[in-house]
Protein backbone atom coordinates (compact mmCIF):
# COMPACT_ATOMS: atom_id res chain seq x y z
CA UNK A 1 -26.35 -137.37 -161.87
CA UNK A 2 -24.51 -134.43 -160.33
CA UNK A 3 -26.51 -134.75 -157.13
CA UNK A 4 -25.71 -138.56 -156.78
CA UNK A 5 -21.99 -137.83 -157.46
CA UNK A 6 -22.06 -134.95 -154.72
CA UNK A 7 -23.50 -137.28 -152.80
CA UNK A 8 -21.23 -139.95 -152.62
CA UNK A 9 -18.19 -137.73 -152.15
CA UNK A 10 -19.65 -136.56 -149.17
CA UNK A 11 -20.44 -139.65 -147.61
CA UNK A 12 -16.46 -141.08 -148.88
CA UNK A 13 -15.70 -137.96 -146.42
CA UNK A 14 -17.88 -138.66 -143.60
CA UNK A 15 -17.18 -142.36 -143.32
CA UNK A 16 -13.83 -141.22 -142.00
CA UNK A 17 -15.32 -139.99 -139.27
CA UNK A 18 -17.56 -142.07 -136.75
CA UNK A 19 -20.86 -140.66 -135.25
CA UNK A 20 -19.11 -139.94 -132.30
CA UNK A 21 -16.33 -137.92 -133.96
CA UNK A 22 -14.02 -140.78 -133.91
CA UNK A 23 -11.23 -140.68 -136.43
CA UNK A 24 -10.74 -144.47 -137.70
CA UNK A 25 -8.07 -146.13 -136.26
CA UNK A 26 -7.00 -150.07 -135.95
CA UNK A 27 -9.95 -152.28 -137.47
CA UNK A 28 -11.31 -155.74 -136.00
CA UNK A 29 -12.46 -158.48 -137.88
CA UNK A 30 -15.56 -160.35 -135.66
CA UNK A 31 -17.34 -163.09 -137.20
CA UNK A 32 -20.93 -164.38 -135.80
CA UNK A 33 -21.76 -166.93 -138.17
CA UNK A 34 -21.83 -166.61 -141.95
CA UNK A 35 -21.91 -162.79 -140.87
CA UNK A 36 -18.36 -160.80 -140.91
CA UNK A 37 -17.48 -157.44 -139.41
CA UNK A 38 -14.47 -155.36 -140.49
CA UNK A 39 -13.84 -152.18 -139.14
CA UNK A 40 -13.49 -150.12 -135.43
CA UNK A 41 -14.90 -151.03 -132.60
CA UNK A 42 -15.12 -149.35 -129.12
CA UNK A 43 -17.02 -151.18 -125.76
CA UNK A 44 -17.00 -154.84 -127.49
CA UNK A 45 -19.68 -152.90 -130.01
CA UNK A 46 -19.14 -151.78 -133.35
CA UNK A 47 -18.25 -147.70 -133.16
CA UNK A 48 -17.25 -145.56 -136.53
CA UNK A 49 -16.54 -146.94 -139.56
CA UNK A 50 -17.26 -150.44 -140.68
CA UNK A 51 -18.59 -153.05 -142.95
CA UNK A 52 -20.85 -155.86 -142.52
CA UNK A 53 -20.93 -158.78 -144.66
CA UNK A 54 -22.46 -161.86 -145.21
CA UNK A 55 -20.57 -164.28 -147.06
CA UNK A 56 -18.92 -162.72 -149.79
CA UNK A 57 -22.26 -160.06 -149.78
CA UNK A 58 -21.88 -156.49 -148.23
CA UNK A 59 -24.66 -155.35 -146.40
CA UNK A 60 -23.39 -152.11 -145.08
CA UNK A 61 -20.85 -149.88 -144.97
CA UNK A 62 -20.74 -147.03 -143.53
CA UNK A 63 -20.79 -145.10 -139.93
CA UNK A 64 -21.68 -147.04 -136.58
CA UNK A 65 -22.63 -145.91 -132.97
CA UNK A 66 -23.00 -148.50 -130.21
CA UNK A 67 -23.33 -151.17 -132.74
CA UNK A 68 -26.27 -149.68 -134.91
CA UNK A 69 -25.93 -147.91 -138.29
CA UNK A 70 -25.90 -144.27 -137.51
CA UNK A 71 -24.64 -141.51 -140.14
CA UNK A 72 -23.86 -141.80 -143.75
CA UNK A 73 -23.86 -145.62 -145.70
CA UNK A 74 -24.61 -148.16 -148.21
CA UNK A 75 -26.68 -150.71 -148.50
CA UNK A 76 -28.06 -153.19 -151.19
CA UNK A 77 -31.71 -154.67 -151.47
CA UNK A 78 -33.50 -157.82 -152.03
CA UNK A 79 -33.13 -156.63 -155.93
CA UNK A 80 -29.56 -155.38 -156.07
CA UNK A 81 -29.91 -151.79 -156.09
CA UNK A 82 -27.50 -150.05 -154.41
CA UNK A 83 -29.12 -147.60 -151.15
CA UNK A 84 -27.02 -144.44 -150.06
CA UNK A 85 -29.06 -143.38 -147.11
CA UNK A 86 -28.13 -141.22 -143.89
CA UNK A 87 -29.01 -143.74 -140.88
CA UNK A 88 -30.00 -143.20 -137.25
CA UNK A 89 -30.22 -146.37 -134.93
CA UNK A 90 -30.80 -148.30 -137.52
CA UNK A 91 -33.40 -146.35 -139.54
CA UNK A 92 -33.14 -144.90 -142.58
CA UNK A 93 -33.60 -141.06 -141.92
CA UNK A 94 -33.39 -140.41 -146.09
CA UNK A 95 -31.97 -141.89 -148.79
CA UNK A 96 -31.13 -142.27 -152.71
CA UNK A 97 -32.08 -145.56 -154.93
CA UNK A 98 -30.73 -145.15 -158.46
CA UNK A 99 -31.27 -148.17 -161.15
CA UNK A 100 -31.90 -148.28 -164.62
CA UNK A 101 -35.86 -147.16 -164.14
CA UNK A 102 -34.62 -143.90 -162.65
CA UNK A 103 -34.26 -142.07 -158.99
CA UNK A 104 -35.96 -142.23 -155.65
CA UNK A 105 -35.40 -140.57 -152.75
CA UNK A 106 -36.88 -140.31 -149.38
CA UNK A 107 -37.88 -142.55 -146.73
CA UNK A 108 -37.40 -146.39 -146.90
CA UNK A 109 -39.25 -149.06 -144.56
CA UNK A 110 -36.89 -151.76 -142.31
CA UNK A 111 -37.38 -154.06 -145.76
CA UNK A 112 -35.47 -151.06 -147.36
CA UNK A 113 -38.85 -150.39 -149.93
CA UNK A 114 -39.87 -146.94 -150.26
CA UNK A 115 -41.78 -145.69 -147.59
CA UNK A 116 -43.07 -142.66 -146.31
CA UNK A 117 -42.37 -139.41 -148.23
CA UNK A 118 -40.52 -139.28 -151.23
CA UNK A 119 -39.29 -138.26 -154.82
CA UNK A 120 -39.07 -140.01 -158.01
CA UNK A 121 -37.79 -138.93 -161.03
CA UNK A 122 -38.04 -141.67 -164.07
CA UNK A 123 -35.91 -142.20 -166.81
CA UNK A 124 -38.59 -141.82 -169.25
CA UNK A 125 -39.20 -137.86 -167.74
CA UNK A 126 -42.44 -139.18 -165.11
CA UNK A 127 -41.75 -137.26 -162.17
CA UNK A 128 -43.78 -137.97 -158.75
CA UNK A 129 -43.83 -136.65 -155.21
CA UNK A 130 -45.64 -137.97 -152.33
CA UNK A 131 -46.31 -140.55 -150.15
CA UNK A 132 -45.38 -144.05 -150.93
CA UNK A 133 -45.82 -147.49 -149.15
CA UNK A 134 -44.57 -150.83 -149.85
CA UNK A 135 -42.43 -149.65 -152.89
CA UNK A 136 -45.73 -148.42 -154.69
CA UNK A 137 -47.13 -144.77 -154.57
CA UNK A 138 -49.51 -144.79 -152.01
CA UNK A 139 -51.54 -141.63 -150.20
CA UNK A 140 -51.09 -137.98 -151.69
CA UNK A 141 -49.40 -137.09 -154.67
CA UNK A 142 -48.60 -135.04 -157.15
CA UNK A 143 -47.21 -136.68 -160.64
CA UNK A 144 -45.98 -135.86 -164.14
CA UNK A 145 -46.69 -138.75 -166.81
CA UNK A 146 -44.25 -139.39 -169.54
CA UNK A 147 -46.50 -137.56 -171.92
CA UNK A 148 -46.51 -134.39 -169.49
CA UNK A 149 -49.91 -135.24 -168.05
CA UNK A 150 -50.42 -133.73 -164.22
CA UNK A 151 -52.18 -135.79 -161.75
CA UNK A 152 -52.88 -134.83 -157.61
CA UNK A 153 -54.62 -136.41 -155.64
CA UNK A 154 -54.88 -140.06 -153.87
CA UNK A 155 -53.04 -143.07 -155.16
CA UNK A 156 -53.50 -146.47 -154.43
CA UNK A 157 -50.77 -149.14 -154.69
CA UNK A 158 -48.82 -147.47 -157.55
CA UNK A 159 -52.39 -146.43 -159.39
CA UNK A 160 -53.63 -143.10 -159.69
CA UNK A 161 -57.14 -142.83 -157.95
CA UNK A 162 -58.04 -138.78 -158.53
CA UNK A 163 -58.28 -136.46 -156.36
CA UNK A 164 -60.64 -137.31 -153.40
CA UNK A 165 -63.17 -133.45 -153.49
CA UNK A 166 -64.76 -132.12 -150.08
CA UNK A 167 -67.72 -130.52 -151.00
CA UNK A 168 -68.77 -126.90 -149.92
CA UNK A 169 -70.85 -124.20 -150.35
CA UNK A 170 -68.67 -122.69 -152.70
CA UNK A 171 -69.19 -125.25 -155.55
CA UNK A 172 -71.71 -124.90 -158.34
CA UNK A 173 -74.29 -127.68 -157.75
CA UNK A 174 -76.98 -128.95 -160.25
CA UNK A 175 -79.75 -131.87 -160.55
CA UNK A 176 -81.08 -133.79 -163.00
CA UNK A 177 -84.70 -135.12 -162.79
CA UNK A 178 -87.41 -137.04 -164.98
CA UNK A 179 -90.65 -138.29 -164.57
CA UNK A 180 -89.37 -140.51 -161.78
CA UNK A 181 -88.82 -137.95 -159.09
CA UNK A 182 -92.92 -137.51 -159.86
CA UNK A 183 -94.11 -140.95 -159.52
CA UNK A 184 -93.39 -143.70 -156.98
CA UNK A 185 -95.77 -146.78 -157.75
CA UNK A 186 -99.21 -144.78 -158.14
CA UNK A 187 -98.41 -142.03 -156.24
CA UNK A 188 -97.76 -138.96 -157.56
CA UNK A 189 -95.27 -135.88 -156.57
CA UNK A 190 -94.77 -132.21 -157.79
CA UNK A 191 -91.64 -130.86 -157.05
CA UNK A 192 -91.61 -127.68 -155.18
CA UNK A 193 -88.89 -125.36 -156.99
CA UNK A 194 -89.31 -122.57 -154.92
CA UNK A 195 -87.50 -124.73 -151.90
CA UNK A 196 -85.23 -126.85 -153.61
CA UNK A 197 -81.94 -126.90 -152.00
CA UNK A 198 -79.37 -129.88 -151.44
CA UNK A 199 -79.36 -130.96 -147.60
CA UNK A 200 -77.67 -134.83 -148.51
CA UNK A 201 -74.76 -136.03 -150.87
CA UNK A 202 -75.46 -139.33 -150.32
CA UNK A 203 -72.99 -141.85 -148.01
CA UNK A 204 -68.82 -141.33 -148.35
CA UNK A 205 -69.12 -137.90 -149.99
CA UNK A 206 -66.69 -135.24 -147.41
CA UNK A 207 -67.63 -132.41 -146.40
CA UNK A 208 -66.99 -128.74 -145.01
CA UNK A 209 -69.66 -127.84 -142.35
CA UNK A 210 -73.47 -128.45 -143.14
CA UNK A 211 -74.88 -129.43 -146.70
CA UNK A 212 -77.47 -126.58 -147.51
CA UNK A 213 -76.30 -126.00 -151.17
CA UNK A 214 -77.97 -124.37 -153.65
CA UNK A 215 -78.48 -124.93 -157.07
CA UNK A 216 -77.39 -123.42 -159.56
CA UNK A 217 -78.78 -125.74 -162.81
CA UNK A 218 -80.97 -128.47 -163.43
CA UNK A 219 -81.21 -130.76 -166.37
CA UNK A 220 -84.97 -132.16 -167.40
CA UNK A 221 -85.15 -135.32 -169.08
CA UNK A 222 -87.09 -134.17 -172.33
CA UNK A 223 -87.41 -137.22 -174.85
CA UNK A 224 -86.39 -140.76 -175.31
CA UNK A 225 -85.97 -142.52 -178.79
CA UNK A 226 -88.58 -141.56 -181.39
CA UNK A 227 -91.82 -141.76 -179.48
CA UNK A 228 -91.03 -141.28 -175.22
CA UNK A 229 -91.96 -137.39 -174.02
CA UNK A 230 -91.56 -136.53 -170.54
CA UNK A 231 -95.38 -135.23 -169.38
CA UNK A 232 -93.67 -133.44 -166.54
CA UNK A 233 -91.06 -131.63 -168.37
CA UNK A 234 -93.43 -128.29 -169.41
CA UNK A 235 -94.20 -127.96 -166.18
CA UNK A 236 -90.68 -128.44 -164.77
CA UNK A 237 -89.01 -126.28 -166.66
CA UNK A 238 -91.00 -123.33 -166.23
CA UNK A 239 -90.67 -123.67 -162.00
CA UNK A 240 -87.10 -123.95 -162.21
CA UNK A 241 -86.38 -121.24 -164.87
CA UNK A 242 -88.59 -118.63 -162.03
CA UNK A 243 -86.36 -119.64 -159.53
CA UNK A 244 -83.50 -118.33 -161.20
CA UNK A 245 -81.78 -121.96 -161.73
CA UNK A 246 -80.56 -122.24 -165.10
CA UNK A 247 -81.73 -124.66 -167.23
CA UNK A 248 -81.03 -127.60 -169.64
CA UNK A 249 -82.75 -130.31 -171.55
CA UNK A 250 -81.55 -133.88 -172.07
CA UNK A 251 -82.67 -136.58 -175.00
CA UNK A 252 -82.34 -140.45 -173.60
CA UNK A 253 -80.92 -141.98 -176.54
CA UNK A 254 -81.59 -145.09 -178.20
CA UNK A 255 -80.34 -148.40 -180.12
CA UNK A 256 -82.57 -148.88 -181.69
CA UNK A 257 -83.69 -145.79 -183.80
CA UNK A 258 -82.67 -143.47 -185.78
CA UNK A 259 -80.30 -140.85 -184.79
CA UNK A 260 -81.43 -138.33 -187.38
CA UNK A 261 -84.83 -138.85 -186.26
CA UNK A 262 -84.03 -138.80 -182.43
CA UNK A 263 -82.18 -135.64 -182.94
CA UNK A 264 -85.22 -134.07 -184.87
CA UNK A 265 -87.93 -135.64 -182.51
CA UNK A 266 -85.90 -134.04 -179.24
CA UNK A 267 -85.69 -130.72 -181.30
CA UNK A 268 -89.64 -130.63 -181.63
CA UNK A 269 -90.48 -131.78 -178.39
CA UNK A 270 -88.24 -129.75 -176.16
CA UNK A 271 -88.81 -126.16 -175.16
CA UNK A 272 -85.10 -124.56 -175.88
CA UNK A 273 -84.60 -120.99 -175.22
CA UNK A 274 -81.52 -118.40 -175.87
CA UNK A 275 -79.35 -118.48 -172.75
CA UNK A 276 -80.35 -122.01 -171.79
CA UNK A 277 -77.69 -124.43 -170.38
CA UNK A 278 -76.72 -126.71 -173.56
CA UNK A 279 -78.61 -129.53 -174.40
CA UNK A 280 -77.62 -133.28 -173.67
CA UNK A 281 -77.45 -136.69 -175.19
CA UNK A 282 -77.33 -139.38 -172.55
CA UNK A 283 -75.64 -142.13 -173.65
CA UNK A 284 -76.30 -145.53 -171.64
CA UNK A 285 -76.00 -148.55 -173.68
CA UNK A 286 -75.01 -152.09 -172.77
CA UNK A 287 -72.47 -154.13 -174.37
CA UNK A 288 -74.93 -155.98 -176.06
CA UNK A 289 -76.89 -153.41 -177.37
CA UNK A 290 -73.61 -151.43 -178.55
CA UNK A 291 -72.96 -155.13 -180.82
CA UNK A 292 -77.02 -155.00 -182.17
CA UNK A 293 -76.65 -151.73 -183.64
CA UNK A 294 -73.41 -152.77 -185.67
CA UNK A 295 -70.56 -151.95 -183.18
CA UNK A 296 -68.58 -149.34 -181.69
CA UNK A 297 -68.09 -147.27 -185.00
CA UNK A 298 -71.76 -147.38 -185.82
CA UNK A 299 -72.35 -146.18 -182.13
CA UNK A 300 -70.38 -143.44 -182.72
CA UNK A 301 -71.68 -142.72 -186.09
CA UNK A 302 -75.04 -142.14 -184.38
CA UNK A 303 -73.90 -140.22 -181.50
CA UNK A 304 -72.30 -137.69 -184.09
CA UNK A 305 -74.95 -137.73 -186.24
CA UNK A 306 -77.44 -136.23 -183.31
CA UNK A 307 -74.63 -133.71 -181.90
CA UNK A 308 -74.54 -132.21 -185.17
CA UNK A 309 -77.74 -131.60 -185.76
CA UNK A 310 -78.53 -130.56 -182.18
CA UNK A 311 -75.36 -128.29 -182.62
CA UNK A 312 -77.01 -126.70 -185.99
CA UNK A 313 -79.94 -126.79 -184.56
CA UNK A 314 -78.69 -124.24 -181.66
CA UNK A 315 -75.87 -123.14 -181.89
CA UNK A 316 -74.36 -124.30 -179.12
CA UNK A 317 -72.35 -127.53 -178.26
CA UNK A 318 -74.42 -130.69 -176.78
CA UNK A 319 -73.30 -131.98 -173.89
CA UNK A 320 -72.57 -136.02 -174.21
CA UNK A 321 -73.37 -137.80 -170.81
CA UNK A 322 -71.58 -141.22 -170.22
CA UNK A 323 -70.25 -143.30 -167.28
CA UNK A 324 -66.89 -143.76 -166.13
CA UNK A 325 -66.75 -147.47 -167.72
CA UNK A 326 -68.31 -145.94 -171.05
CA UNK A 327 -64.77 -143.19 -170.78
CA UNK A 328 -62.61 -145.84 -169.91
CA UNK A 329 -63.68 -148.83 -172.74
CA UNK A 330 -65.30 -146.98 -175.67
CA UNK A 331 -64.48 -143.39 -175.59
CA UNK A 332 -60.81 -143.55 -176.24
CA UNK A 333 -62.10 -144.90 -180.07
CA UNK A 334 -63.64 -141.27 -180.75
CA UNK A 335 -60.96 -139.05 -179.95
CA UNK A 336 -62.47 -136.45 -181.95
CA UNK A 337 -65.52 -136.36 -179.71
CA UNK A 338 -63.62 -136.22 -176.57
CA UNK A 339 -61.94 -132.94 -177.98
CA UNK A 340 -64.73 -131.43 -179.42
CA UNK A 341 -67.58 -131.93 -177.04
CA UNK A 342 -68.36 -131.33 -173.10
CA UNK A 343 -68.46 -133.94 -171.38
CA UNK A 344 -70.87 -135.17 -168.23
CA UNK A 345 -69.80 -138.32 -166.39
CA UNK A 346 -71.30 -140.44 -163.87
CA UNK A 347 -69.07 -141.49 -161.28
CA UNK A 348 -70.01 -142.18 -157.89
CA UNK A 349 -66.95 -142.51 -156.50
CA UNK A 350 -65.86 -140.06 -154.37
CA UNK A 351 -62.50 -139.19 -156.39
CA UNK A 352 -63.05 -136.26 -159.21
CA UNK A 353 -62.99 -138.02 -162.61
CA UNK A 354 -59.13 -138.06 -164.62
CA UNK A 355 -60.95 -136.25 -167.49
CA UNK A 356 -62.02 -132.85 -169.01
CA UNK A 357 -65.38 -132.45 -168.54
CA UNK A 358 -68.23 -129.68 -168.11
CA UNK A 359 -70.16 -131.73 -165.26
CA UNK A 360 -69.74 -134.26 -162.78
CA UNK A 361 -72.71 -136.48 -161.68
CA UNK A 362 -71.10 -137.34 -158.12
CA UNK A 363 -74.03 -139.74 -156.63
CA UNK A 364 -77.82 -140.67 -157.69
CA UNK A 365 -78.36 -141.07 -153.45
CA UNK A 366 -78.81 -137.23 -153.30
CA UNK A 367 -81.10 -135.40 -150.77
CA UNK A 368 -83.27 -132.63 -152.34
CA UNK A 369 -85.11 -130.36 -149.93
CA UNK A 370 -88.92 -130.15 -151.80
CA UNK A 371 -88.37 -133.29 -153.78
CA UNK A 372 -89.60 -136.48 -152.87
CA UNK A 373 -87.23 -139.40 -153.32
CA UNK A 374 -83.44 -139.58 -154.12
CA UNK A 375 -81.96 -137.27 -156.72
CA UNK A 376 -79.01 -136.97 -158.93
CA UNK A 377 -76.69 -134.87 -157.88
CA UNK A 378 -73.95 -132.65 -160.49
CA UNK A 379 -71.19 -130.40 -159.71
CA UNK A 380 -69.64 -127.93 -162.48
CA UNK A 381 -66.25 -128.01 -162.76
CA UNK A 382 -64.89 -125.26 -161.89
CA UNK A 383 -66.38 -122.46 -159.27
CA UNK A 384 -68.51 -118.87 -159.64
CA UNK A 385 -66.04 -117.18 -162.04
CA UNK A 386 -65.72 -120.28 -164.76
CA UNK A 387 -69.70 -120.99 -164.50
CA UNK A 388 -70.41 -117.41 -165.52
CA UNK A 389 -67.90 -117.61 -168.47
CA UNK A 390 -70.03 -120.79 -169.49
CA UNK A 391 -73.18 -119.59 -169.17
CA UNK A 392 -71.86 -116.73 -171.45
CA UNK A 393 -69.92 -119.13 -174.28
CA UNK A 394 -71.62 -122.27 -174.10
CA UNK A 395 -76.01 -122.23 -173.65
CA UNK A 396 -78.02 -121.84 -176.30
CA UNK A 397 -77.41 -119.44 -179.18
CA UNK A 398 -80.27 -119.60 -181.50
């Protein structure tokens, strides 16, 4: 409030003086229409102070030079609020909107909406800077939520899209593979791990120089269910692990069995070694097979029920792999999963997911050099330093 009142004197001050360094002296009344004019005028065109009106509506006062708004003023938009802006032929240069939401400032388009550059500082304590358009947060910025939450990155008509990654060499890249980067119809593929290296991110993915990452871990589809083993997974991960990629196992799970006796079937079936990466639970049901199995809660009785075990089992944390639409519609009902657990999302957009997680899975349209097909690609989130620290606190303890 101090700046707003420190504002205001100042302008009072400089609306005594003109752009041209006029002091006011006798003022002119000119009407054009419903449109009045009070205030000095020099070469038939309005010069220093003045105020338009229209009808008994200001629409300006403030400083003029050769008939356009030029200096310090007010104004008042479509909505009412009052604008104290510095002007230059015409144009907003900056300005201040205060109403009962709280305080922009920064540039304003011709229709007097925010526009360009600017500040905003709620009433509620959400704080953004950035670039807006049309009114609405729009480009680049950097925000504080009511509830203290940070978010930078791209924003799209007042919504928060995440922050839009370019992809280098310094990242920590992984893949994830199953049977199906083996088989194609009846042909049949071994994966060479003594060349794999990402060359291909897949379409809209930025970034810096040429893609020639390695990788640094791989996840092998283990088990499904009660019954489903992955023939190639032996093999698999015993070529990755003498290549020096670190390794993890993942259990597809399912509806429609037992979680107990998914959780013990994975544990028997899998080969799961001190030091390797943590072991997943992918998570991909429909709607419909979420309401079969008794709802949401029972869902998430199941899920915890195999985490445990798996956790006891180990001694590490599972990771839990979900979608973004699984985060956004379901996960918000287990709050205590969300805390507790890693989490590995699948979003192929190209903004970073609004979430804390352990893993990314940024596109399934990967390039793989010595593996046939597409492939799943993963970042880590974080770089060399925090991988290291998780390879040390969270793989496989017993």
């Amino acid at each position: 409030m101090r700046k707003i009142h420190l504002i205001i004197y100042i302008m009072t001050a400089l609306l005594l003086v003109s752009c041209n360094g006029r002091s006011p002296l006798d003022t002119t009344t000119v009407y054009d229409g419903d449109y009045c004019y009070r205030g000095e005028m020099s070469n038939g065109k309005r010069n220093g102070y003045g105020v338009l009106s229209i009808k008994d509506s200001i629409i300006y006062s403030g400083t003029w030079k050769d008939g356009k708004r030029c200096g310090y003023g007010t104004t008042t938009d479509s909505l009412g609020r009052q604008i104290i802006a510095l002007w230059q032929a015409d144009t907003i240069v900056s300005g201040t909107r205060q109403d009962s939401l709280g305080t922009y400032h920064g540039g304003f388009s011709k229709e007097l909406l925010a526009d360009g550059h600017g500040t905003w500082r709620g009433a509620n304590g959400e704080f953004y800077t950035g670039e807006w358009a049309g009114d609405r947060r729009n480009g680049f910025g950097c925000g504080v939520a009511e509830n203290g939450k940070v978010k930078a990155g791209d924003w799209r008509k007042g919504k928060y899209r995440g922050e839009q990654m370019l992809h280098t060499a310094d990242r920590i890249y992984g893949i994830d593979v199953s049977r199906y980067q083996h088989e194609k119809g009846r042909k049949k593929f071994s994966l060479d791990w003594s060349a794999v290296r990402i060359v291909g991110l897949g379409a809209g993915r930025k970034s810096s120089g040429n893609i020639d990452y390695k990788i640094s871990f791989a996840y092998i589809k283990s088990t499904e269910g009660t019954t489903i083993r992955n023939r190639y997974f032996p093999s698999d991960y015993v070529r990755a692990k003498k290549k020096g990629i670190a390794v993890g196992a993942y259990h597809f799970f399912s509806t429609k069995s037992s979680a107990a006796k998914q959780a013990h079937y994975f544990l028997k079936h899998t080969t799961l070694r001190i030091g390797d990466m943590p072991p997943v639970l992918d998570v991909e049901p429909s709607d419909a097979q979420i309401r079969q199995m008794g709802g949401t809660e029972a869902m998430f009785r199941s899920i915890r029920t195999w985490l445990a075990i798996v956790r006891n089992a180990t001694g590490t944390k599972p990771v839990l792999y979900i979608s973004q639409g699984f985060v956004n519609k379901y996960l918000p009902q287990a709050p205590d999963i969300r805390s507790n657990y890693p989490i590995w999302i699948a979003r192929y957009g190209q903004y970073r997911p609004d979430i804390r997680l352990a893993f990314w899975q940024l596109t399934p349209y990967g390039r793989v050099r010595g593996i046939h097909g597409e492939v799943d690609i993963n970042v880590f989130n974080g770089y060399k330093e925090q991988f290291a620290e998780f390879l040390q606190r969270e793989t496989i303890k017993k």
